[in-house]
Structure formats: C-alpha cells, structure tokens
Protein backbone atom coordinates (compact mmCIF):
# COMPACT_ATOMS: atom_id res chain seq x y z
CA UNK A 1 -114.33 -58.57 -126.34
CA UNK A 2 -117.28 -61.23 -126.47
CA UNK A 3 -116.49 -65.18 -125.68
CA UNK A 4 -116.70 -67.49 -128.21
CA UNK A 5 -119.02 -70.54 -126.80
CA UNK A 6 -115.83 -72.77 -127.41
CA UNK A 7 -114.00 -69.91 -124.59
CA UNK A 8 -117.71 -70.29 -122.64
CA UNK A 9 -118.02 -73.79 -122.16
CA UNK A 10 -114.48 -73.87 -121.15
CA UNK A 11 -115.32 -71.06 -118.61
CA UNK A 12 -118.65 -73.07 -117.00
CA UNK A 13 -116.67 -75.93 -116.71
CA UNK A 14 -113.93 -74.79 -114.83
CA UNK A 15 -116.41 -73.19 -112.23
CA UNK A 16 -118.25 -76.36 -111.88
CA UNK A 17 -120.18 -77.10 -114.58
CA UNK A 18 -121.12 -80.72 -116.51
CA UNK A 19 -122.43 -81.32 -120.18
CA UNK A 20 -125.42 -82.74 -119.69
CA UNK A 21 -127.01 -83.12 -123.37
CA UNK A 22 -126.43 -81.43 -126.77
CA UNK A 23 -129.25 -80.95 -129.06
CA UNK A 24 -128.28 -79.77 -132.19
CA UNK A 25 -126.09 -76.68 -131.74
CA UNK A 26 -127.00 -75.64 -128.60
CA UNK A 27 -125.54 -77.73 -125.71
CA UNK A 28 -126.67 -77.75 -122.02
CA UNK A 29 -124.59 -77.95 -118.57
CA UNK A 30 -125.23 -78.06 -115.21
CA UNK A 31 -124.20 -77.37 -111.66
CA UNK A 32 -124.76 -80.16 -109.46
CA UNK A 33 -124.07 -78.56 -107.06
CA UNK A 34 -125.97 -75.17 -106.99
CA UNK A 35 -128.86 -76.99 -109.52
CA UNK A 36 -128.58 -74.13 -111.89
CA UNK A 37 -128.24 -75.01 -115.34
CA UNK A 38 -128.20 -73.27 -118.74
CA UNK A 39 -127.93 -73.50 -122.32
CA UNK A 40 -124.86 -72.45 -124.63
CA UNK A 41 -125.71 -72.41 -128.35
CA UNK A 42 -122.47 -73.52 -130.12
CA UNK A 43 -122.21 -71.92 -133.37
CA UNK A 44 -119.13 -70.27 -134.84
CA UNK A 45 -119.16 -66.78 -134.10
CA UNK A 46 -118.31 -64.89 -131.00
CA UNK A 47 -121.46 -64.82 -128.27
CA UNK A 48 -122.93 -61.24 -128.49
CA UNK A 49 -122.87 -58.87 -125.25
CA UNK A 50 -126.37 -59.56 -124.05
CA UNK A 51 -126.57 -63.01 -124.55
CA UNK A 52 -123.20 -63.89 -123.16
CA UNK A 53 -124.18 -61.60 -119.48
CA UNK A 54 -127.03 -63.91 -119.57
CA UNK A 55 -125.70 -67.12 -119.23
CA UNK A 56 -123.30 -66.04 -116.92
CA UNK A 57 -126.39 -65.01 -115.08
CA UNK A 58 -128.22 -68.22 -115.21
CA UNK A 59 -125.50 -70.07 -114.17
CA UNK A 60 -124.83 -67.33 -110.90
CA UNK A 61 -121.85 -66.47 -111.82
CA UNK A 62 -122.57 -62.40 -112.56
C-alpha cells in the first residue's frame, strides 16, 4: 500500500532528513549529511507507486 506524504515525510526524517523550504504544496528536505535532497508534494491523497520509489531513490534510500 502507497505512503501518504504525511507517512513520507515522517519516514525521511527519521533517516536523517531536514525541512528545508515549502513552496506551496510541495515541501523540500535534505540530508546534510549525504547532500541529497528531494522534493515531497504534500497533497491529500496517498503517493502513487512510481512516484513514491522515486523519492526514496533521490534521497538513497532504495
């Protein structure tokens, strides 16, 4: 079952991520520690398949 971006941000930040900015409904984190950074667009329905595998690939975690 897909993530909500609520359940996604939550995930990123537990693994080391910071919010950076939020423009609009699409906000964007960080790793300071890796550099690698990417954008979660925060709307209310669940993230779909694709989109959610790439975030987590952005951010290195997949």
């Amino acid at each position: 079952m897909p993530m909500t971006p609520k359940e996604m941000v939550k995930f990123l930040k537990k693994n080391g991520f910071k919010e950076v900015s939020q423009n609009g409904f699409h906000i964007k984190l960080i790793n300071t520690r890796t550099q690698k950074q990417t954008i979660v667009p925060y709307h209310s329905k669940s993230l779909k398949k694709g989109l959610e595998q790439e975030i987590l690939k952005q951010a290195g975690l997949k």
